[in-house]
N, C-alpha and C. Protein backbone atom coordinates (compact mmCIF):
# COMPACT_ATOMS: atom_id res chain seq x y z
N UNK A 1 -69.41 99.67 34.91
CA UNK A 1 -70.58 98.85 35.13
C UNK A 1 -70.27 97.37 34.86
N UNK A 2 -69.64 97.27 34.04
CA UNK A 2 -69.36 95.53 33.73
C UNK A 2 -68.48 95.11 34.52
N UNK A 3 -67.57 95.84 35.29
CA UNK A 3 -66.35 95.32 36.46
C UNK A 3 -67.49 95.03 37.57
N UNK A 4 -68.51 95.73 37.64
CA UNK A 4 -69.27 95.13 38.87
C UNK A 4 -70.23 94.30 38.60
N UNK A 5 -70.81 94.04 37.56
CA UNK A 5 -71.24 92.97 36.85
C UNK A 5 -70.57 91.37 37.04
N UNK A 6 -69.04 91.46 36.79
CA UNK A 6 -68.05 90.41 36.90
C UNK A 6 -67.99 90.52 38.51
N UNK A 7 -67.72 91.67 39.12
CA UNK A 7 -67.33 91.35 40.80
C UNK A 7 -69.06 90.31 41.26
N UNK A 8 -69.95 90.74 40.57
CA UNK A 8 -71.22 90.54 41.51
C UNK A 8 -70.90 88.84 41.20
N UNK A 9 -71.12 88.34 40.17
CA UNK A 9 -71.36 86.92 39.40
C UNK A 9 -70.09 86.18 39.99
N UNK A 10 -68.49 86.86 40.36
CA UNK A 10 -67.74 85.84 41.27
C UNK A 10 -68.45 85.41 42.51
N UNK A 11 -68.89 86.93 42.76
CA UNK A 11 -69.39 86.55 44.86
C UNK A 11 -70.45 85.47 44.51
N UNK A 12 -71.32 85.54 44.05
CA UNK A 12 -72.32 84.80 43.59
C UNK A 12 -71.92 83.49 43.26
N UNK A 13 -70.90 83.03 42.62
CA UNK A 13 -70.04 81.70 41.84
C UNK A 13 -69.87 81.27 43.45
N UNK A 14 -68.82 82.40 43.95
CA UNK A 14 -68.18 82.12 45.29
C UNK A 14 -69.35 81.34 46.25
N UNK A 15 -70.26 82.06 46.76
CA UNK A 15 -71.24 81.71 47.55
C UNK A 15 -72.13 80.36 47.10
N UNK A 16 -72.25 80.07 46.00
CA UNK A 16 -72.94 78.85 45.53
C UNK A 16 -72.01 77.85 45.75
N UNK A 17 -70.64 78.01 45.67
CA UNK A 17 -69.81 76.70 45.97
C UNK A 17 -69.56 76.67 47.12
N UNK A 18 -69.45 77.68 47.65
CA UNK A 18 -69.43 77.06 49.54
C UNK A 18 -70.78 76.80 50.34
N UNK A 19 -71.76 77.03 49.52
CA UNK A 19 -73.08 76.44 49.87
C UNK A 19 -73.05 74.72 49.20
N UNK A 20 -72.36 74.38 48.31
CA UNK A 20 -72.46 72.95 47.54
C UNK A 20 -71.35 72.37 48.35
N UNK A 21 -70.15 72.99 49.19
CA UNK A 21 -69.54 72.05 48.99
C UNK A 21 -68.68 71.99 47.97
N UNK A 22 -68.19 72.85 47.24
CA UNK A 22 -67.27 72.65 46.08
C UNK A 22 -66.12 73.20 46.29
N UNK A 23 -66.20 74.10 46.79
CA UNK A 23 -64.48 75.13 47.31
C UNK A 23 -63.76 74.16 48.71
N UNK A 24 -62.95 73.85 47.72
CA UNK A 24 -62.15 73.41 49.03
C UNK A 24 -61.30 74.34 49.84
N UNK A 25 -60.75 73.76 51.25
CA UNK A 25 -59.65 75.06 51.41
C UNK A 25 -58.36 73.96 52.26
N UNK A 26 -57.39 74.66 52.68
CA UNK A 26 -56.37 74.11 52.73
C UNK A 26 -55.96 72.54 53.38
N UNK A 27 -57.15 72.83 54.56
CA UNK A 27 -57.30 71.49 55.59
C UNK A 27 -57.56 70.37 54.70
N UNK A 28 -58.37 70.41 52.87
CA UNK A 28 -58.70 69.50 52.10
C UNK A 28 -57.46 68.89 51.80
N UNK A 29 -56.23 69.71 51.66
CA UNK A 29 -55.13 69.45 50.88
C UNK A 29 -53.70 69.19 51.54
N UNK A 30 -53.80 69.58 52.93
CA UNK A 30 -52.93 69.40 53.58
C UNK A 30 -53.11 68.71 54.98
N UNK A 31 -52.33 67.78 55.04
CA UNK A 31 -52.59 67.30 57.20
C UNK A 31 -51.44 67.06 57.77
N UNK A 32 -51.76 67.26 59.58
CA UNK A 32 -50.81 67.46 59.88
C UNK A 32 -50.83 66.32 61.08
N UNK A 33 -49.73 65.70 61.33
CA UNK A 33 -49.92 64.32 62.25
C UNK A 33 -48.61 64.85 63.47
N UNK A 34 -49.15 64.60 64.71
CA UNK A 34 -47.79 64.97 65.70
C UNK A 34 -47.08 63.66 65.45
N UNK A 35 -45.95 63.47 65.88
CA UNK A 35 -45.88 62.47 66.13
C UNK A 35 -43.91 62.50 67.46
N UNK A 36 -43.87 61.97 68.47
CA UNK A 36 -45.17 61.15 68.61
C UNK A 36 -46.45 61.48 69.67
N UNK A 37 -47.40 60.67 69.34
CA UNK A 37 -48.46 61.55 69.75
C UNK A 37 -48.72 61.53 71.36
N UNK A 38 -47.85 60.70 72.05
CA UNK A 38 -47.51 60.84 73.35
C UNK A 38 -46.38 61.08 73.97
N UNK A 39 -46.02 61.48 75.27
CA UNK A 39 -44.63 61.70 76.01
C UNK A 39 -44.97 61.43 77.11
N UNK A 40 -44.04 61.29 77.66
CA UNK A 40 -43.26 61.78 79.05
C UNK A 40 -42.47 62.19 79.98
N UNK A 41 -42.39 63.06 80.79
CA UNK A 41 -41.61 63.69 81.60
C UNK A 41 -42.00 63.84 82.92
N UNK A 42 -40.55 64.24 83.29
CA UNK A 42 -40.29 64.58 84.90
C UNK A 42 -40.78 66.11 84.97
N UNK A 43 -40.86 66.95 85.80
CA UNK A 43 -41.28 68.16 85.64
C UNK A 43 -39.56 69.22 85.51
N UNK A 44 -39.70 70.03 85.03
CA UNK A 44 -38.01 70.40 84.90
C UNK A 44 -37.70 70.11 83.62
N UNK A 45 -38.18 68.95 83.20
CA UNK A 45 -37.22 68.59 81.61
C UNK A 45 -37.78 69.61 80.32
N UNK A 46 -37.00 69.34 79.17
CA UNK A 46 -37.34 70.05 77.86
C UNK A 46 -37.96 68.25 77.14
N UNK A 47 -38.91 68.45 76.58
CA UNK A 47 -39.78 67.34 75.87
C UNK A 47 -39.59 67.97 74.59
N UNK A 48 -39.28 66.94 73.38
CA UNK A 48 -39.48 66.93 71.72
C UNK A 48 -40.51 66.23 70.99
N UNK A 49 -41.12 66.93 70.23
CA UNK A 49 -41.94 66.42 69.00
C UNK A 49 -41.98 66.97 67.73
N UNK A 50 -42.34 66.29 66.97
CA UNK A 50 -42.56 66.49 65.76
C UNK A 50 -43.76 66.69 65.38
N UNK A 51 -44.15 67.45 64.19
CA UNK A 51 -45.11 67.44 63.47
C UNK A 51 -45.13 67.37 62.07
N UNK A 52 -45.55 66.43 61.51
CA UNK A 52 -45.06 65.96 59.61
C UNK A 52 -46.27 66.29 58.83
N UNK A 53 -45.89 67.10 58.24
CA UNK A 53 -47.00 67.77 57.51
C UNK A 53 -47.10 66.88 55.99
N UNK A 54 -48.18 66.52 55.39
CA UNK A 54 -48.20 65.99 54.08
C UNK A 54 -49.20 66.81 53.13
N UNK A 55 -49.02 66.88 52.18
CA UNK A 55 -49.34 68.18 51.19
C UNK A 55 -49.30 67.43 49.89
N UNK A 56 -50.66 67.35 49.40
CA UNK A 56 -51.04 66.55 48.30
C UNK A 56 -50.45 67.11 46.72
N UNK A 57 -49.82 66.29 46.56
CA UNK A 57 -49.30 66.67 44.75
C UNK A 57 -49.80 67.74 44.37
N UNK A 58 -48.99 68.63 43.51
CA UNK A 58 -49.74 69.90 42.92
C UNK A 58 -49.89 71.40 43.75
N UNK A 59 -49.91 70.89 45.06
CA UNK A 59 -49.84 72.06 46.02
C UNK A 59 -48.60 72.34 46.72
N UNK A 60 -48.52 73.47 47.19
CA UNK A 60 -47.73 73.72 48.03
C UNK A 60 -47.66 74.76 49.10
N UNK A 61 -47.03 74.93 49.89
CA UNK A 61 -47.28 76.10 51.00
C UNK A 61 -46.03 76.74 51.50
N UNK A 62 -46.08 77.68 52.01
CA UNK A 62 -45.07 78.96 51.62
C UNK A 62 -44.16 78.69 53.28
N UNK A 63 -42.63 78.89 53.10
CA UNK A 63 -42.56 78.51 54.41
C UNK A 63 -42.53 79.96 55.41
N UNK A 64 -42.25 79.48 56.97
CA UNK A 64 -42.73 79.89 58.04
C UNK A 64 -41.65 81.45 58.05
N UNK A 65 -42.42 82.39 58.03
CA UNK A 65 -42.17 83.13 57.67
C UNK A 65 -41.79 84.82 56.48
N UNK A 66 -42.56 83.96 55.41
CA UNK A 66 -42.77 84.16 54.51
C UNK A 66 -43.15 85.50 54.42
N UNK A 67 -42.95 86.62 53.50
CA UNK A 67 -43.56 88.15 53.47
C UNK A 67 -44.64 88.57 52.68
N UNK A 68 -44.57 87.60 51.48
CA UNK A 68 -45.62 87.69 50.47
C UNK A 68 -46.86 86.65 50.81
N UNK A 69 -46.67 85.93 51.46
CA UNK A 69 -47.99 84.97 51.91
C UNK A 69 -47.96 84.12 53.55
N UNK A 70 -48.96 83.79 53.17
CA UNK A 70 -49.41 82.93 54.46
C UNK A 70 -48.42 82.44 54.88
N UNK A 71 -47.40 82.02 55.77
CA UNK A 71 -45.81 81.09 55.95
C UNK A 71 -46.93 80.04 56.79
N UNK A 72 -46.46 79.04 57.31
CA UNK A 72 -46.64 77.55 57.75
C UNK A 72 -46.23 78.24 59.44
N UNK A 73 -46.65 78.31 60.33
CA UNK A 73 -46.76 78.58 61.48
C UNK A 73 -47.63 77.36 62.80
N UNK A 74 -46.60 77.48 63.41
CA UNK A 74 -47.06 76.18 64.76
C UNK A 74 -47.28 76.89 65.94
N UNK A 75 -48.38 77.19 66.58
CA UNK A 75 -48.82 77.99 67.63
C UNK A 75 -49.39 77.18 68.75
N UNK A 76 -48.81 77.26 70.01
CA UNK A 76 -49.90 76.72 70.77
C UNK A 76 -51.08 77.00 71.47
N UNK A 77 -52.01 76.44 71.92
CA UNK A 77 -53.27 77.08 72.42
C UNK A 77 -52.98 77.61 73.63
N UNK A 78 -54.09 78.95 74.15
CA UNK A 78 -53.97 79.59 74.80
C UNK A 78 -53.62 78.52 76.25
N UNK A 79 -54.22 77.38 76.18
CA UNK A 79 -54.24 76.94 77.45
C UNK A 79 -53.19 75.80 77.81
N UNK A 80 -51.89 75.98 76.66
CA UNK A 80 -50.51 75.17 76.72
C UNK A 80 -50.03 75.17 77.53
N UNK A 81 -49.78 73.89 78.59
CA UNK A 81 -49.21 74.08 80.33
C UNK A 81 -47.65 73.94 80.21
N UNK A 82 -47.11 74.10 78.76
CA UNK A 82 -45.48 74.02 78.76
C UNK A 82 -44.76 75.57 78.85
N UNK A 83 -43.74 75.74 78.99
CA UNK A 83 -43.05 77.09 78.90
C UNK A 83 -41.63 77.03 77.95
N UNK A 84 -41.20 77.81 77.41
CA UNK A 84 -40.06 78.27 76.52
C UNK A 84 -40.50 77.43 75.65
N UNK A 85 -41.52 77.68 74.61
CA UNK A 85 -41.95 77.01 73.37
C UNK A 85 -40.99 77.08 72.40
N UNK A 86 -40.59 76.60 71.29
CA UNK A 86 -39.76 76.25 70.38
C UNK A 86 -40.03 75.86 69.15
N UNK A 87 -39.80 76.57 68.21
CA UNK A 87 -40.43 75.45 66.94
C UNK A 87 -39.29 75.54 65.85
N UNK A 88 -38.99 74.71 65.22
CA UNK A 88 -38.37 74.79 64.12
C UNK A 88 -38.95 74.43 62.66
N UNK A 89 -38.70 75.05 61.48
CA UNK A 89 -39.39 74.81 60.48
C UNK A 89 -38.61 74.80 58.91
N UNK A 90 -38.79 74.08 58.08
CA UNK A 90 -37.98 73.89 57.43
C UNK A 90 -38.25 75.07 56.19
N UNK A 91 -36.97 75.01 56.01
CA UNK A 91 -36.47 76.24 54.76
C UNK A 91 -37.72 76.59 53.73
N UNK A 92 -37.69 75.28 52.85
CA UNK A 92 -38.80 75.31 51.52
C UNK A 92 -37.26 75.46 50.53
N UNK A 93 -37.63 75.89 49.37
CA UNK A 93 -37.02 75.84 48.24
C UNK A 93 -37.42 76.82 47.54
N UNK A 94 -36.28 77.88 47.08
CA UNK A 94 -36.73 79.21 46.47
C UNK A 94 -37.61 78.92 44.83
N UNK A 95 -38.41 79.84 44.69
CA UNK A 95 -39.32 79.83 43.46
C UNK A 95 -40.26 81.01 43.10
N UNK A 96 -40.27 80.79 42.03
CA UNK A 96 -41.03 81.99 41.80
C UNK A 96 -42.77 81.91 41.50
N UNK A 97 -43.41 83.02 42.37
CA UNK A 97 -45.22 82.73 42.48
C UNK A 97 -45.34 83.41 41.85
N UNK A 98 -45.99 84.05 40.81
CA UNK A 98 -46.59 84.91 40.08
C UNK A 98 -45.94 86.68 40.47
N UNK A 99 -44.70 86.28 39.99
CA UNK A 99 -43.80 87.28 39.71
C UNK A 99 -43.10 87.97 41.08
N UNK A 100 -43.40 86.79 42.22
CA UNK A 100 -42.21 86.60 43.41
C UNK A 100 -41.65 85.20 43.82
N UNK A 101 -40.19 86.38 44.31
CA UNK A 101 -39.68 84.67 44.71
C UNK A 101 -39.85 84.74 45.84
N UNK A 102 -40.67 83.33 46.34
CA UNK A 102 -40.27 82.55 47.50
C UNK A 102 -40.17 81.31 47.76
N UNK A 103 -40.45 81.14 48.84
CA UNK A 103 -39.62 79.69 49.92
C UNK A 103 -41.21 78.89 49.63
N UNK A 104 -40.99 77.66 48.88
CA UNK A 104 -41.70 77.07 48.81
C UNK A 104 -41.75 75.59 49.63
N UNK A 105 -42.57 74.89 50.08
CA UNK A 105 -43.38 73.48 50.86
C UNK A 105 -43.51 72.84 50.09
N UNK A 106 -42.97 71.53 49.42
CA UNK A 106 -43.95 70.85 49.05
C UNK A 106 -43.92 69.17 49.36
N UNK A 107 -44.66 68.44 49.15
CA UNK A 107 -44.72 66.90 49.43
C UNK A 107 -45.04 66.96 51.02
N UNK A 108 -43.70 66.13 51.30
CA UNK A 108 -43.67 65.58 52.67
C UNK A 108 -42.64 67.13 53.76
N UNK A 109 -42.86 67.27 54.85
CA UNK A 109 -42.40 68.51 55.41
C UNK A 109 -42.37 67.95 57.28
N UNK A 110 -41.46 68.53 57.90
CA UNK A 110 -41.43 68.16 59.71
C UNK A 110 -41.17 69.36 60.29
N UNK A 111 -41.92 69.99 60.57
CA UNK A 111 -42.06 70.98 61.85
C UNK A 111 -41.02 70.35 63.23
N UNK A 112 -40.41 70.47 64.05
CA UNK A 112 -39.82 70.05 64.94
C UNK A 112 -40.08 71.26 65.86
N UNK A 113 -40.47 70.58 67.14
CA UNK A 113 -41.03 71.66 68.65
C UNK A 113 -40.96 70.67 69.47
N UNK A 114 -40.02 72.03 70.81
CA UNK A 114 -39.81 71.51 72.31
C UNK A 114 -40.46 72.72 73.33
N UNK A 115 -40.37 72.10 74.65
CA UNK A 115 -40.72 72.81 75.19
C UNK A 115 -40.45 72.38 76.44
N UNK A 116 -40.61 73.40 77.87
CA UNK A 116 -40.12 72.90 79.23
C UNK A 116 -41.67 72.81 79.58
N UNK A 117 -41.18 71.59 80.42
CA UNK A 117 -42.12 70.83 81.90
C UNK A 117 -41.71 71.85 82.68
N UNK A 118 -42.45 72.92 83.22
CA UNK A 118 -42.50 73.42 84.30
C UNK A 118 -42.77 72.67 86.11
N UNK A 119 -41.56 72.78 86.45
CA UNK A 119 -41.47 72.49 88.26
C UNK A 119 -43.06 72.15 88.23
N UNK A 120 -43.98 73.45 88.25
CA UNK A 120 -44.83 73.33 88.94
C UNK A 120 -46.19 72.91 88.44
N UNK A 121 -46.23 71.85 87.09
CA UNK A 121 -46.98 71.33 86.53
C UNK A 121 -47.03 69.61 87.07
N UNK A 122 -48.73 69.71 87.25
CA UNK A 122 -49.34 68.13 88.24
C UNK A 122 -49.02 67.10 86.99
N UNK A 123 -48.50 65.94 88.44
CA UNK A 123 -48.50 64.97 87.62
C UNK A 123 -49.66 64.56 87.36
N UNK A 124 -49.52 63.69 86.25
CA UNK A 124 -50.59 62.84 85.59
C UNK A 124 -50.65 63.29 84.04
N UNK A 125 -51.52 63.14 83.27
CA UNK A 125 -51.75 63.27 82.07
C UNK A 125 -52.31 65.10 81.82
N UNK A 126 -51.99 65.62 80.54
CA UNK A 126 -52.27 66.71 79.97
C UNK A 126 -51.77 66.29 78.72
N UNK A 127 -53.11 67.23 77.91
CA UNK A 127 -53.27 67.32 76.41
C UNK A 127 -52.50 68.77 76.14
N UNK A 128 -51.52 68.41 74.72
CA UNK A 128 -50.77 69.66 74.60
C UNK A 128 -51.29 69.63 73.14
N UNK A 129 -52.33 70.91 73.49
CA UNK A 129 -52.90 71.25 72.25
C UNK A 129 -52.23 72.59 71.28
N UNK A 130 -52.14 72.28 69.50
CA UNK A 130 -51.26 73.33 69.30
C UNK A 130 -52.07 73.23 67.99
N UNK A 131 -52.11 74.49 67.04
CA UNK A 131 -52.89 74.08 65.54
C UNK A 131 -51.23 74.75 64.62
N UNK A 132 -51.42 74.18 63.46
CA UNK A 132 -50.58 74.27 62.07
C UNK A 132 -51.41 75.40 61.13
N UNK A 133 -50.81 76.88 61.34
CA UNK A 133 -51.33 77.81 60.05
C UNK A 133 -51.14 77.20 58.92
N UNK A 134 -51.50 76.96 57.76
CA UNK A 134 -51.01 76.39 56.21
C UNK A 134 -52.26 77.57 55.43
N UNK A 135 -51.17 77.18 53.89
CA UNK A 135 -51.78 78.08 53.11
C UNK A 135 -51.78 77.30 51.91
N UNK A 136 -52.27 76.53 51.54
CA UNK A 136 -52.28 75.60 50.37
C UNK A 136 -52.11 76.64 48.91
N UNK A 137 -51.12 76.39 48.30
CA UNK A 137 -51.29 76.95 46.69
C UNK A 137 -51.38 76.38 45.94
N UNK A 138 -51.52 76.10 44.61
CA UNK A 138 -51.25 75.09 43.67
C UNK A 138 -50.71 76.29 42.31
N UNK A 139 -50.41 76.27 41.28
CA UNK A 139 -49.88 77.27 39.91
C UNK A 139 -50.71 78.52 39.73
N UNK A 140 -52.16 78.21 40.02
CA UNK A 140 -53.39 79.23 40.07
C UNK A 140 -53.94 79.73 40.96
N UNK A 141 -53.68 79.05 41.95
CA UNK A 141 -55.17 79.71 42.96
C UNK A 141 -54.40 79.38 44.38
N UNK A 142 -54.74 80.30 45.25
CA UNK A 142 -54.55 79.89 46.80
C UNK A 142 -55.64 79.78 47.38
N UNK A 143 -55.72 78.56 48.41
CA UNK A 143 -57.07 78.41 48.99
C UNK A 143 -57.18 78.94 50.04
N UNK A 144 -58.24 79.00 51.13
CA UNK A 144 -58.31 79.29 52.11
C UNK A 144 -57.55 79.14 52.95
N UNK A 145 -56.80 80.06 53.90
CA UNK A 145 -55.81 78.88 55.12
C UNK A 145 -56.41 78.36 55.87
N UNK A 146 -55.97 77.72 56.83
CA UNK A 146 -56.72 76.55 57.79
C UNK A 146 -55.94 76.39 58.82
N UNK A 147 -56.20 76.37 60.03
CA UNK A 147 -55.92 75.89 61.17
C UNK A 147 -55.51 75.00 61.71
N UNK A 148 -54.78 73.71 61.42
CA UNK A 148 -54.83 72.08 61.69
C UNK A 148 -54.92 71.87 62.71
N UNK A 149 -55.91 71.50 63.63
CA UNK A 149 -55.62 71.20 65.28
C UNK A 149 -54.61 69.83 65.49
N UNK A 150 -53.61 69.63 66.44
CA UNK A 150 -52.92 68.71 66.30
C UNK A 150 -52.38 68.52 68.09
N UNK A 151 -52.51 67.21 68.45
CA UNK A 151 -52.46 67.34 69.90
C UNK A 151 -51.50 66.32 70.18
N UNK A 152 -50.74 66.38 71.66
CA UNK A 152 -50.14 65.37 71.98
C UNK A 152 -50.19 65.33 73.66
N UNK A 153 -50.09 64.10 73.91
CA UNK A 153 -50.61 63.76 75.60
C UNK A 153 -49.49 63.56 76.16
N UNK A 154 -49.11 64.54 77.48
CA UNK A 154 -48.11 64.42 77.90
C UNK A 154 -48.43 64.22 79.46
N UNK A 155 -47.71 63.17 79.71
CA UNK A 155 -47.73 62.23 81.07
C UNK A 155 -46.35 63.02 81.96
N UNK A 156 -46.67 63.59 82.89
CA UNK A 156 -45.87 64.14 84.05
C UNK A 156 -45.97 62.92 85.30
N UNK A 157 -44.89 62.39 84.90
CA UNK A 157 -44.10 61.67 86.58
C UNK A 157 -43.84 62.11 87.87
């Protein structure tokens, strides 16, 4: 009876702070900037960008791939007009979370992604929309993950 006593009064804690505004979740603690935030290409070519993730003191996020948690993942949207997507992601630094080791994020971080101009993509301008999985941790608590939407405009010649 008192374990559900304690379960009821978290949900309850829980639900009053995301009604106030008090629970943050990862998007609070982490952002993600393309850069750069434009290109261009011929149709045929492979195009490069970056994405630099910054991750506020105290936190950190698990890298891409990770078994025990959320990893840092770069996906593009369903409606990405590039082909043979690519991403690269950096290692992290081994450590131990509450009695596992893993690959930890922290500070400053660069995603690196290419991808082909397909022949048969119109010239002119297109938005290459892609979001950043993150999983913010800090010593105690993991927050919500978050989605980062992050875009870049790519000009076909």
């Amino acid at each position: 009876m008192k374990r559900i006593a304690i379960f009821v009064l978290l949900v309850v804690a829980l639900g009053a702070g995301l009604a106030f505004g008090v629970m943050k979740g990862s998007a609070d603690v982490v952002k993600a900037v393309a850069q750069p935030t434009a290109l261009s290409s011929a149709p045929g070519e492979r195009v490069s960008f970056e994405v630099k993730l910054d991750i506020q003191k105290k936190w950190h996020l698990y890298a891409h791939g990770d078994t025990n948690f959320i990893g840092v993942d770069l996906v593009p949207s369903e409606e990405f007009p590039l082909e043979d997507f690519k991403a690269e992601y950096p290692a992290g630094h081994e450590k131990e979370f509450f009695g596992d080791m893993v690959f930890m994020i922290e500070g400053k971080a660069v995603l690196k992604a290419s991808a082909l101009v397909p022949d048969s993509l119109a010239k002119g301008e297109h938005e290459l929309k892609l979001e950043v999985t993150v999983q913010a941790c800090d010593d105690k608590v993991c927050l919500a993950p978050a989605y980062l939407p992050v875009v870049v405009k790519l000009t076909v010649e």
